[in-house]
N, C-alpha and C. Protein backbone atom coordinates (compact mmCIF):
# COMPACT_ATOMS: atom_id res chain seq x y z
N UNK A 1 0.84 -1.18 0.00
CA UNK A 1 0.00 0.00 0.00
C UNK A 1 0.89 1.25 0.00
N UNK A 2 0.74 1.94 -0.41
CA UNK A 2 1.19 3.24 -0.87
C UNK A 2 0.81 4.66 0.10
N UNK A 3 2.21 4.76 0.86
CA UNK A 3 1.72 5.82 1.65
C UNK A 3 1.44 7.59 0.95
N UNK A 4 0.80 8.15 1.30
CA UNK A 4 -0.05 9.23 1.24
C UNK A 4 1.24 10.42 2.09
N UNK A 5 1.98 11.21 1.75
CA UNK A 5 2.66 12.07 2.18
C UNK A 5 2.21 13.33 2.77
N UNK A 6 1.40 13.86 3.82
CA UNK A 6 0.72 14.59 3.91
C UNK A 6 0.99 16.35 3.44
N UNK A 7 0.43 16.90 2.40
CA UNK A 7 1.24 18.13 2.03
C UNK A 7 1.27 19.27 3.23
N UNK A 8 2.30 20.08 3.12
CA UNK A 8 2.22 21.16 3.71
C UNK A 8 1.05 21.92 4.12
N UNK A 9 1.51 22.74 5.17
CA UNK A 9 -0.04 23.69 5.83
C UNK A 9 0.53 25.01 5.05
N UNK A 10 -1.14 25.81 4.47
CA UNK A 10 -0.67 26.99 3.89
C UNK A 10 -1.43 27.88 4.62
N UNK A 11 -0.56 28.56 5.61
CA UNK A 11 -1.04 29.31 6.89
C UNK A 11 -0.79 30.61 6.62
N UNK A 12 -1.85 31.83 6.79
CA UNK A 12 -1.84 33.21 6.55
C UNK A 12 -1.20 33.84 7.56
N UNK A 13 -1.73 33.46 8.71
CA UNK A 13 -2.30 33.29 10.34
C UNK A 13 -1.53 32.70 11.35
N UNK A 14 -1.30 32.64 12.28
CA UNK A 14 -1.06 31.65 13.27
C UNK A 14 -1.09 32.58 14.73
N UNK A 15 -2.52 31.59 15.84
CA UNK A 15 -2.32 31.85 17.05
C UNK A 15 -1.76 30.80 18.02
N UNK A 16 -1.62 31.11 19.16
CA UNK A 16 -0.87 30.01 20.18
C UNK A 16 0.38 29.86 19.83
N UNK A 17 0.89 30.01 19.44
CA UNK A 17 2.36 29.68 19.10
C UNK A 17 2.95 30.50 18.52
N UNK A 18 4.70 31.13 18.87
CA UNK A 18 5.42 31.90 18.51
C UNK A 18 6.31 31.76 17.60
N UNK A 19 6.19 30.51 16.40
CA UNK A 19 6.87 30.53 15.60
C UNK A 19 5.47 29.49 14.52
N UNK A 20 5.45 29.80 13.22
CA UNK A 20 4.71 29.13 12.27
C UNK A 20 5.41 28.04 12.36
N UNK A 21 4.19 27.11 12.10
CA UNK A 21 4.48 25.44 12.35
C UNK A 21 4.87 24.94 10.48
N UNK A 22 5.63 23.93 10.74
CA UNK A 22 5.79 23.46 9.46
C UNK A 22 5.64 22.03 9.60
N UNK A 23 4.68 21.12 8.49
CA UNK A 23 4.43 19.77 8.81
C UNK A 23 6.30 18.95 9.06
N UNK A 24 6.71 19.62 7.61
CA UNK A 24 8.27 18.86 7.55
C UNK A 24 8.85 19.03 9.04
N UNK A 25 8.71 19.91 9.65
CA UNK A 25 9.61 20.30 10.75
C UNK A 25 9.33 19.18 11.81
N UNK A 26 7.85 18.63 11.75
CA UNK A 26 7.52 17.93 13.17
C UNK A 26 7.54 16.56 12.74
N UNK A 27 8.42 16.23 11.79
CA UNK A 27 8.58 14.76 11.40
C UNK A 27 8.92 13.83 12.52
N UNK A 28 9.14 12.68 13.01
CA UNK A 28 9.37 12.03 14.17
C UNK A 28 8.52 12.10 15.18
N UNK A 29 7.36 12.95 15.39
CA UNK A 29 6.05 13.56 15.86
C UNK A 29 4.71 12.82 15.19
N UNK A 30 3.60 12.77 16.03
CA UNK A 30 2.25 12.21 15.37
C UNK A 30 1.54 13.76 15.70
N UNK A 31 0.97 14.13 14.56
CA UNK A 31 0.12 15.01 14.41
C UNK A 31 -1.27 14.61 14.43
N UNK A 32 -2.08 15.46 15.07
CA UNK A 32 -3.41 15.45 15.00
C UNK A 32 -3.75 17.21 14.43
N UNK A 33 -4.23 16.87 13.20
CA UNK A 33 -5.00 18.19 12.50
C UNK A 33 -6.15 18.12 12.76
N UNK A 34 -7.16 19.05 13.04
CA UNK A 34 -8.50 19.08 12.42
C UNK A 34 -8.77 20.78 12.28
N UNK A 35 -9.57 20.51 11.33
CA UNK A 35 -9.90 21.85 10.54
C UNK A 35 -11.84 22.13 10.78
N UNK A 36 -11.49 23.30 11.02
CA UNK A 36 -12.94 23.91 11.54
C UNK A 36 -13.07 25.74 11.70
N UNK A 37 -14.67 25.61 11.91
CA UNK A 37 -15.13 26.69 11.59
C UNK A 37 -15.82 27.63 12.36
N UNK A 38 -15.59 28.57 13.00
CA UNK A 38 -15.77 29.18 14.30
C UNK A 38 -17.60 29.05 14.17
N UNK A 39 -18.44 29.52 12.99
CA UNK A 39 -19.41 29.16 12.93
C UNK A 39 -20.29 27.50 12.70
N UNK A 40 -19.53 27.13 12.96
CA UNK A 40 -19.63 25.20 12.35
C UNK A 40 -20.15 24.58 13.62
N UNK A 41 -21.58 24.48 13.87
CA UNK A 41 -22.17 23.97 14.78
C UNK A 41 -21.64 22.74 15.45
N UNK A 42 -21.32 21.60 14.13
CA UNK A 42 -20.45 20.22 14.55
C UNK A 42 -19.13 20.65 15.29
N UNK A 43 -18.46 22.49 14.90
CA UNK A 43 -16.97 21.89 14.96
C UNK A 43 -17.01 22.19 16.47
N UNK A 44 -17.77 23.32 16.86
CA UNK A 44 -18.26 23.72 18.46
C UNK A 44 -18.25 23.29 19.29
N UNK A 45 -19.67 22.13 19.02
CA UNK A 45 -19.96 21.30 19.87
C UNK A 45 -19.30 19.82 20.11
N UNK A 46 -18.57 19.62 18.49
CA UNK A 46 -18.04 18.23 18.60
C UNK A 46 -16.47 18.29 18.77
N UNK A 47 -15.81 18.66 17.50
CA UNK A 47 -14.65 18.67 17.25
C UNK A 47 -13.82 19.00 17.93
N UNK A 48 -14.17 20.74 18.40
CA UNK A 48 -13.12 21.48 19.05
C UNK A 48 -13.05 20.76 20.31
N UNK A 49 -14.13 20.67 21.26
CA UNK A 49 -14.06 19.90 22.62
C UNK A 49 -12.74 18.56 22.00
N UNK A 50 -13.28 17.93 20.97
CA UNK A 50 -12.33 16.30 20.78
C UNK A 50 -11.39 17.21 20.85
N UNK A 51 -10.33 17.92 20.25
CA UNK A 51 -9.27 18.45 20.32
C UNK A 51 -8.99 18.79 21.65
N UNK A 52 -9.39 19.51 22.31
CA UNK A 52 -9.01 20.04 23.45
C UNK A 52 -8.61 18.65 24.44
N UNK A 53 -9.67 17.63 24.47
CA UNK A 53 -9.33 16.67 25.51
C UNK A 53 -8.26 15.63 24.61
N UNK A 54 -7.89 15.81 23.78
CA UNK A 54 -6.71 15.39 23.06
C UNK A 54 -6.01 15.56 23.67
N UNK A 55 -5.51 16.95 23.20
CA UNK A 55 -4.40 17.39 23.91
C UNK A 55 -4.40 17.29 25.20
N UNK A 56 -5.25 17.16 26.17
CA UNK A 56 -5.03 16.78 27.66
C UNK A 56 -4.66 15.82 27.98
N UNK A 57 -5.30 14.77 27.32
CA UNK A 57 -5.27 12.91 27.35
C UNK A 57 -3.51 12.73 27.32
N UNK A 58 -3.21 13.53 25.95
CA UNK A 58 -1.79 13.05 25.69
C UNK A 58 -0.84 14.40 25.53
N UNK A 59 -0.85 15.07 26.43
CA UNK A 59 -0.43 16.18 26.61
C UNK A 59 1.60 15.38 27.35
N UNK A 60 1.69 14.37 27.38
CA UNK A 60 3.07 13.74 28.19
C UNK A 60 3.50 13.00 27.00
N UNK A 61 3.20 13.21 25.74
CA UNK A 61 3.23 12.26 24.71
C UNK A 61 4.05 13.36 23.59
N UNK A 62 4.42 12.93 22.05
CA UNK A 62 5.08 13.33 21.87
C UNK A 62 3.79 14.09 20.34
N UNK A 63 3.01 14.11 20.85
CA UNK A 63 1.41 14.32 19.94
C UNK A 63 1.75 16.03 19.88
N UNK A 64 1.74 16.38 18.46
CA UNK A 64 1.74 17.86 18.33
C UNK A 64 0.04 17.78 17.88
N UNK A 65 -1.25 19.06 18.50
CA UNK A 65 -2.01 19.30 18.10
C UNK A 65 -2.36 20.22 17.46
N UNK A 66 -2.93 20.67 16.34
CA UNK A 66 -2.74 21.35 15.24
C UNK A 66 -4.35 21.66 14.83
N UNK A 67 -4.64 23.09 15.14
CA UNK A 67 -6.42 23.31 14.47
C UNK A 67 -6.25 24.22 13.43
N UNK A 68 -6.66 23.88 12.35
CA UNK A 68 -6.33 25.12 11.40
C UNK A 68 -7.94 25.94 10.76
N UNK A 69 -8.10 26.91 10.92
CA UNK A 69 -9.16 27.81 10.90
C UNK A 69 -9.78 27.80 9.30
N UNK A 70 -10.45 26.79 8.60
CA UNK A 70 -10.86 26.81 7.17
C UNK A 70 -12.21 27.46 6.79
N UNK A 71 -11.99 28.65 6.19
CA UNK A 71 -12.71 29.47 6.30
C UNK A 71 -13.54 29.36 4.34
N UNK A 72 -14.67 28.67 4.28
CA UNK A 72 -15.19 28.48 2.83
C UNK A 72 -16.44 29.05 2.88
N UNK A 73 -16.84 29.55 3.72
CA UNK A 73 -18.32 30.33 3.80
C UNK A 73 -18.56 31.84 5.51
N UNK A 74 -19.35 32.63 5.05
CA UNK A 74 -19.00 33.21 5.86
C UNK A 74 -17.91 34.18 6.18
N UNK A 75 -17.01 34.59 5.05
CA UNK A 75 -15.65 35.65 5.66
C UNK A 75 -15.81 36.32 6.16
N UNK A 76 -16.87 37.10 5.77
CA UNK A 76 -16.59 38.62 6.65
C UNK A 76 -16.72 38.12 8.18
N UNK A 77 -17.57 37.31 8.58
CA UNK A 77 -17.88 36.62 10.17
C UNK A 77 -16.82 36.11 10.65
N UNK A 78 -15.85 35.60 9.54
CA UNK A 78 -14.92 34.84 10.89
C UNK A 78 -13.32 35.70 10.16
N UNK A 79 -13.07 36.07 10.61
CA UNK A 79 -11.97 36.93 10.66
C UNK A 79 -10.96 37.06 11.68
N UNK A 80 -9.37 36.88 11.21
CA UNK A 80 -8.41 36.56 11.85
C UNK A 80 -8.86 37.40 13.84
N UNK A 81 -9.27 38.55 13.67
CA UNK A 81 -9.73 39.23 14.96
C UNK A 81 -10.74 38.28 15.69
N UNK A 82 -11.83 38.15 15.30
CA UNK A 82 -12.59 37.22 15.47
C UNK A 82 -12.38 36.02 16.08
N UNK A 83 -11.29 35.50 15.35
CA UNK A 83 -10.85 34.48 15.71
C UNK A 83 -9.96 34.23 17.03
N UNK A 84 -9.68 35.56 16.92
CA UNK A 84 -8.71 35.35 18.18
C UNK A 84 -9.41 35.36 19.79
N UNK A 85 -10.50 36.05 19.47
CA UNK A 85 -11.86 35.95 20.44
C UNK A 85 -12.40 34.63 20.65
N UNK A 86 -12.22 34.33 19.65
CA UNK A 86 -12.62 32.91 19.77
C UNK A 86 -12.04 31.97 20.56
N UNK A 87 -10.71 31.89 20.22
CA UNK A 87 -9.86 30.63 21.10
C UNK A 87 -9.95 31.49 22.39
N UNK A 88 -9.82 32.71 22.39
CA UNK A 88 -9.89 32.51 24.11
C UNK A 88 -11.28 32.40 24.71
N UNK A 89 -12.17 32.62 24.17
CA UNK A 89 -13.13 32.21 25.03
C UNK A 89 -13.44 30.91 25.11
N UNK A 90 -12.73 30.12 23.70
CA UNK A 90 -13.47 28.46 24.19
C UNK A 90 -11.89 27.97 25.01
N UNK A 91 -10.96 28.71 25.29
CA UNK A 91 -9.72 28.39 26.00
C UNK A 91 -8.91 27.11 24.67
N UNK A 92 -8.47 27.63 24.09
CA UNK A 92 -7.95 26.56 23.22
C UNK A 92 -6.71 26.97 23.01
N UNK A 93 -5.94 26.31 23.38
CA UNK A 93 -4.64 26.81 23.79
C UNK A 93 -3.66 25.81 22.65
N UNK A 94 -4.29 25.03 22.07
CA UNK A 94 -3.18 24.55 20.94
C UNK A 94 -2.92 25.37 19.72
N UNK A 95 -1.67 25.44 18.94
CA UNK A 95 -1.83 26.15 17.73
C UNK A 95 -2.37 26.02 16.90
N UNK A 96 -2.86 27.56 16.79
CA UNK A 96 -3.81 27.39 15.49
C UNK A 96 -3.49 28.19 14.53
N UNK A 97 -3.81 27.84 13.09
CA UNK A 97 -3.36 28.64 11.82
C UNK A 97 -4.78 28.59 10.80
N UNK A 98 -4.74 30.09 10.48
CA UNK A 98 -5.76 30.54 9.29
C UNK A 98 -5.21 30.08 8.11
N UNK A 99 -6.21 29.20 7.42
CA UNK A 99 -5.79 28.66 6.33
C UNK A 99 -6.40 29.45 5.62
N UNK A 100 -4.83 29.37 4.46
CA UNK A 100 -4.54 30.62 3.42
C UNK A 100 -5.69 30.51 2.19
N UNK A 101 -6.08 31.75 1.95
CA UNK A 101 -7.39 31.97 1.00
C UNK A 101 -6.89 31.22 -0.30
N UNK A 102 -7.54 31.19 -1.32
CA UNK A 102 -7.41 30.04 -2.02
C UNK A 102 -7.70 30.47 -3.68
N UNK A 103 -7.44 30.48 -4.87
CA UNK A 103 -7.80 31.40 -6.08
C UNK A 103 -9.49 31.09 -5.97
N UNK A 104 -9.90 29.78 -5.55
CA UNK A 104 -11.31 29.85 -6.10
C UNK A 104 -12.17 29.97 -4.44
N UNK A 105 -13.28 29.23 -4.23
CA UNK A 105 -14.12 29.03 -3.10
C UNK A 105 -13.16 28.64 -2.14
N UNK A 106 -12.17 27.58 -2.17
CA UNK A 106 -11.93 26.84 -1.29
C UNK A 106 -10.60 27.47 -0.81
N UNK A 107 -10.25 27.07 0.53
CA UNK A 107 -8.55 28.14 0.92
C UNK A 107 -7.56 26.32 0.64
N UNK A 108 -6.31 26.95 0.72
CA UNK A 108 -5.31 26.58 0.38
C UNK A 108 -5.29 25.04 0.82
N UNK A 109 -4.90 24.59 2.35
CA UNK A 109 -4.68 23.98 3.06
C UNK A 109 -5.99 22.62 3.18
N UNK A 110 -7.16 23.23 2.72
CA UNK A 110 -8.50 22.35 2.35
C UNK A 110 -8.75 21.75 1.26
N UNK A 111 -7.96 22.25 0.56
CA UNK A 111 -7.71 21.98 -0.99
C UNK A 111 -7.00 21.18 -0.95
N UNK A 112 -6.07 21.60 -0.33
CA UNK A 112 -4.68 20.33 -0.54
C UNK A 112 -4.95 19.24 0.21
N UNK A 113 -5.56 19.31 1.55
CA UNK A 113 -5.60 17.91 1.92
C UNK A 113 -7.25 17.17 1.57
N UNK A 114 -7.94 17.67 0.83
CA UNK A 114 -9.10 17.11 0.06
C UNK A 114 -10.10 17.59 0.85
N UNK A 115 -9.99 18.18 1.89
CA UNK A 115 -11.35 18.06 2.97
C UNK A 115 -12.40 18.55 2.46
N UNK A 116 -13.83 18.07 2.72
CA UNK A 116 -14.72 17.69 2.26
C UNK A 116 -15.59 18.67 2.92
N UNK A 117 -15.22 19.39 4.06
CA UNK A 117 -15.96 20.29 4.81
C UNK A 117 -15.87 20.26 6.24
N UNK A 118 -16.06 20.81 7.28
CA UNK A 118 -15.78 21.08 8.19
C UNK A 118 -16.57 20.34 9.76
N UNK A 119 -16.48 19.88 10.50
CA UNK A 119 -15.00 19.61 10.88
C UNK A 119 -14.45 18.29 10.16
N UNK A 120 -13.01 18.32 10.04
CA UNK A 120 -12.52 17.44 9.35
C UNK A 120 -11.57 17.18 10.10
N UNK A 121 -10.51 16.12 10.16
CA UNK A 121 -9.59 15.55 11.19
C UNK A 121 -8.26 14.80 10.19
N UNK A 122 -7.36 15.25 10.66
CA UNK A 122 -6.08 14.18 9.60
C UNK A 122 -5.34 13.49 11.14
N UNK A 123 -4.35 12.39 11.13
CA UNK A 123 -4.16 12.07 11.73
C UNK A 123 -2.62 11.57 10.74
N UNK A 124 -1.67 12.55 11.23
CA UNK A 124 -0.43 12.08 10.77
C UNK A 124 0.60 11.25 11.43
N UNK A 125 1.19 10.34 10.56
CA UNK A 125 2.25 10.02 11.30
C UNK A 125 3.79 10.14 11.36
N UNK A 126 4.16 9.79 12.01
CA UNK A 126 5.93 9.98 12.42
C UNK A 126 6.39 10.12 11.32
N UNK A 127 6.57 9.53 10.30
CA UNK A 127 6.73 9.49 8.76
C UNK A 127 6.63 10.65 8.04
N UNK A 128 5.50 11.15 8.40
CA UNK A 128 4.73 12.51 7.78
C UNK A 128 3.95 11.50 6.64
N UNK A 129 3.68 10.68 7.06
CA UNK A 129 2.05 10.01 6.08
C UNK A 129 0.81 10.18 6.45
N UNK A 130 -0.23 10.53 5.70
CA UNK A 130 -1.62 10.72 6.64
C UNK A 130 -1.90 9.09 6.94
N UNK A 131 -2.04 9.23 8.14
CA UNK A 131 -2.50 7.50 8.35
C UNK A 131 -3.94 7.76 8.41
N UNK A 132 -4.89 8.64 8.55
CA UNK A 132 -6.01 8.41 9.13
C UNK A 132 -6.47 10.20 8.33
N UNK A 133 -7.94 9.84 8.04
CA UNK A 133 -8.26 11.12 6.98
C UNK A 133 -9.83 11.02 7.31
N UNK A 134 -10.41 12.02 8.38
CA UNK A 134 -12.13 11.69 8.12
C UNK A 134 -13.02 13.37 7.83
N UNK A 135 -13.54 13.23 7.36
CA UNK A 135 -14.77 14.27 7.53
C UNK A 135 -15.74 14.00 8.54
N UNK A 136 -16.00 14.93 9.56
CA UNK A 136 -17.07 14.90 10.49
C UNK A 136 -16.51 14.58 11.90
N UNK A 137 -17.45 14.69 12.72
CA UNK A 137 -17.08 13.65 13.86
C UNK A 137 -17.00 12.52 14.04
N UNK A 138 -16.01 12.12 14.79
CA UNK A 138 -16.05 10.58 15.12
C UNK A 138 -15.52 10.14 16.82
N UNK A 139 -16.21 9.51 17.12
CA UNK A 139 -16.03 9.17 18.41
C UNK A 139 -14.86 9.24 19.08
N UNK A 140 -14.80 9.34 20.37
CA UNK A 140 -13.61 9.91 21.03
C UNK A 140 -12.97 8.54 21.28
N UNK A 141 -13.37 7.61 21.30
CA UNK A 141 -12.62 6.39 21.67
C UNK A 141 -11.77 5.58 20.53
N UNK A 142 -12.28 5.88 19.35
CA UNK A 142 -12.08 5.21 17.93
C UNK A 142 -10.85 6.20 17.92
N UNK A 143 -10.85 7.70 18.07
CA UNK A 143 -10.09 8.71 17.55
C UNK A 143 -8.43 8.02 18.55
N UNK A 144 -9.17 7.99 19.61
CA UNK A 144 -8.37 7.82 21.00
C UNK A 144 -7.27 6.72 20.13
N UNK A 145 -7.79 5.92 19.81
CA UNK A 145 -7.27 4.24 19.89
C UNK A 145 -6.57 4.82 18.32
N UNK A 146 -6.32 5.26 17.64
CA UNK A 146 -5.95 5.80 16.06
C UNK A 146 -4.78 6.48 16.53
N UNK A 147 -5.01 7.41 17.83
CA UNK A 147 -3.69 8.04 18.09
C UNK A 147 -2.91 7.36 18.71
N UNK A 148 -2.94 6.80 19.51
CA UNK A 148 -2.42 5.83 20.50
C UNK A 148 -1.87 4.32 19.86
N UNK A 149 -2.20 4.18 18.75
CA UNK A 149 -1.55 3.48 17.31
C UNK A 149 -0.64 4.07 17.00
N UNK A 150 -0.87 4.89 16.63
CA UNK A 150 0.17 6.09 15.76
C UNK A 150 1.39 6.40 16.68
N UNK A 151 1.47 7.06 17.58
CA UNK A 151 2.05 7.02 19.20
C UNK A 151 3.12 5.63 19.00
N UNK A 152 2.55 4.17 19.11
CA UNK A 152 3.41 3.44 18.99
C UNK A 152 4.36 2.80 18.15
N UNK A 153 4.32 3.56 17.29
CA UNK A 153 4.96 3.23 15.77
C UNK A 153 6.62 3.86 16.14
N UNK A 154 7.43 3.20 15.85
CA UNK A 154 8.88 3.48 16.02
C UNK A 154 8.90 4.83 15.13
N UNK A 155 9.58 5.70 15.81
CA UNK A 155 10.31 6.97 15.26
C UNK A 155 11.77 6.50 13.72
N UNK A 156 10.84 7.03 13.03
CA UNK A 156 11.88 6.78 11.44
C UNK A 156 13.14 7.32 11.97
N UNK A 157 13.94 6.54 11.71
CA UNK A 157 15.70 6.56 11.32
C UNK A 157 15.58 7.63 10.03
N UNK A 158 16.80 8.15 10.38
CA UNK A 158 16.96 9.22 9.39
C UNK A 158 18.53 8.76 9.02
N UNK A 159 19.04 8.24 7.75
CA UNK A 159 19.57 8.02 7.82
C UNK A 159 21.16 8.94 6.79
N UNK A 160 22.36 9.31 7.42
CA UNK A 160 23.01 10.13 7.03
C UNK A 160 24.36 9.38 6.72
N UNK A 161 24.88 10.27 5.42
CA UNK A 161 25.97 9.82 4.64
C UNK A 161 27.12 10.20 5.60
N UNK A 162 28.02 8.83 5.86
CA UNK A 162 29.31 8.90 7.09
C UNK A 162 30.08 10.82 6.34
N UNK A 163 30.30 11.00 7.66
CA UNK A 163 31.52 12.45 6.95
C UNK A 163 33.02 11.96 7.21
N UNK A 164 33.73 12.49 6.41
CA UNK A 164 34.90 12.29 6.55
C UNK A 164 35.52 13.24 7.75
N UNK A 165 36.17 13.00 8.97
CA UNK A 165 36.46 13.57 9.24
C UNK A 165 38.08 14.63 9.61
N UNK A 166 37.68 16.03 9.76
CA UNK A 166 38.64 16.71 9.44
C UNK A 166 39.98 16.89 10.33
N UNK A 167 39.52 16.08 11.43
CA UNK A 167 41.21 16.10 12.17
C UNK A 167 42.01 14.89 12.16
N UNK A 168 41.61 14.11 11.35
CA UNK A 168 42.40 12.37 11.36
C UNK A 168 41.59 11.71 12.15
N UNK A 169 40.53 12.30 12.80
CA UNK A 169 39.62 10.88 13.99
C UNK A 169 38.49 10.41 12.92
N UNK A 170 38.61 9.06 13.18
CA UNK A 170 37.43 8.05 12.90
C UNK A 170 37.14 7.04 13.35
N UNK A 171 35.74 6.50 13.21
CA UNK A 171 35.11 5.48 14.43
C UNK A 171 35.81 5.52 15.32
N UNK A 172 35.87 6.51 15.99
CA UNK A 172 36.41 6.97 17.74
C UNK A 172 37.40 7.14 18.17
N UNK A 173 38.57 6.86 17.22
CA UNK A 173 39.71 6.88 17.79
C UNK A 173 40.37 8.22 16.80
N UNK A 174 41.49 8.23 16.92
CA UNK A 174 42.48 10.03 16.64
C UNK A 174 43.50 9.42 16.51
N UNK A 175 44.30 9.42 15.51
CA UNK A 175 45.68 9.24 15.06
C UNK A 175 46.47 10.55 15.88
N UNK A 176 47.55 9.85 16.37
CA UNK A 176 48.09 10.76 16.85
C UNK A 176 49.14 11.49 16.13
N UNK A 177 49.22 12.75 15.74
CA UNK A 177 50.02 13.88 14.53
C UNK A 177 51.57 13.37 14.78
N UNK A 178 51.90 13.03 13.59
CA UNK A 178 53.85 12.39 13.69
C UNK A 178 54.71 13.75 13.96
C-alpha cells in the first residue's frame, strides 16, 4: 500500500504559538490536525471539545495538536480578529493557523488535503504520512485508539551519509600527529 505524504499547511495566520508550524519540521512527531469553523455547529460542539481533551489525554506524549481555521463560507464573520476571540473564550490553547485563502471558493490547506468540509480531522504520522483522513465527527474512543496506534509506531531513522572527518579521527579513535 502506498503511503499518502501529507502536504504542507498553507497558513496566513497563526495563534498560540510563537513561531509558524511546518508539517516537515515535526517529522518524528504524530500530528493530530482538524480543521474547523468558528461558525460550524459540529466543529463547536463536537470537534473542538475532541481536540481540546486530546491534547489533555496526551499532553506527556510526543502528539503535536494542530487546528487550522478553514474558512469556505462566511468571511466577513470569521476573521483573523474574530478568531482570536474565539480561542480565548473556548480556552484553546493549541496552535492554530488561518488557512490561506485560495484562487477559487476553497482556501489553500482544504484543498490540498481534500477536505470535504468542516470539521474534518487528519491524523499524521511519524513518517509525515496521513495515516487516518475523516470528515465529520467521530467518536472519542475510535479517535483515541488511532492516536495511540500512531504514538506506537517506532520513530523513522533518518539516515546520514558517514563524513569524513577533518582532524584524522574516525570510528572513535584520533591518530596521533607524527
Amino acid at each position: 500500500m502506498l503511503k499518502r505524504i501529507a502536504p504542507e499547511l498553507a497558513v496566513s495566520q497563526w495563534f498560540n504559538t510563537d513561531n509558524p508550524l511546518m508539517l516537515a519540521s515535526l517529522r518524528g512527531r504524530v500530528v493530530f490536525l482538524h480543521s474547523f469553523q468558528m461558525l460550524c455547529p459540529g466543529c463547536v460542539s463536537l470537534a473542538i471539545p475532541q481536540a481540546q481533551k486530546i491534547e489533555q489525554v496526551f499532553r506527556n506524549s510526543d502528539l503535536q495538536v494542530i487546528g487550522l481555521h478553514t474558512v469556505f463560507e462566511h468571511h466577513a464573520a470569521m476573521t483573523p480578529v474574530a478568531l482570536q476571540a474565539f480561542l480565548h473564550e473556548y480556552r484553546i490553547t493549541h496552535p492554530v493557523g488561518v488557512d490561506q485563502p485560495g484562487e477559487g471558493l476553497l482556501p489553500v490547506t482544504m484543498e490540498r488535503f481534500q477536505f470535504q468540509g468542516t470539521p474534518s480531522a487528519v491524523i499524521i504520522g511519524r513518517d509525515g504520512s496521513m495515516l487516518h483522513h475523516k470528515f465529520g465527527a467521530e467518536d472519542d474512543m475510535i479517535v483515541g485508539a488511532r492516536i495511540a496506534s500512531a504514538l506506537s509506531m517506532p520513530v523513522p531513522v533518518v539516515e546520514t551519509a558517514p563524513q569524513e572527518p577533518a582532524d584524522g579521527c574516525a570510528d572513535g579513535f584520533c591518530a596521533v600527529p607524527a
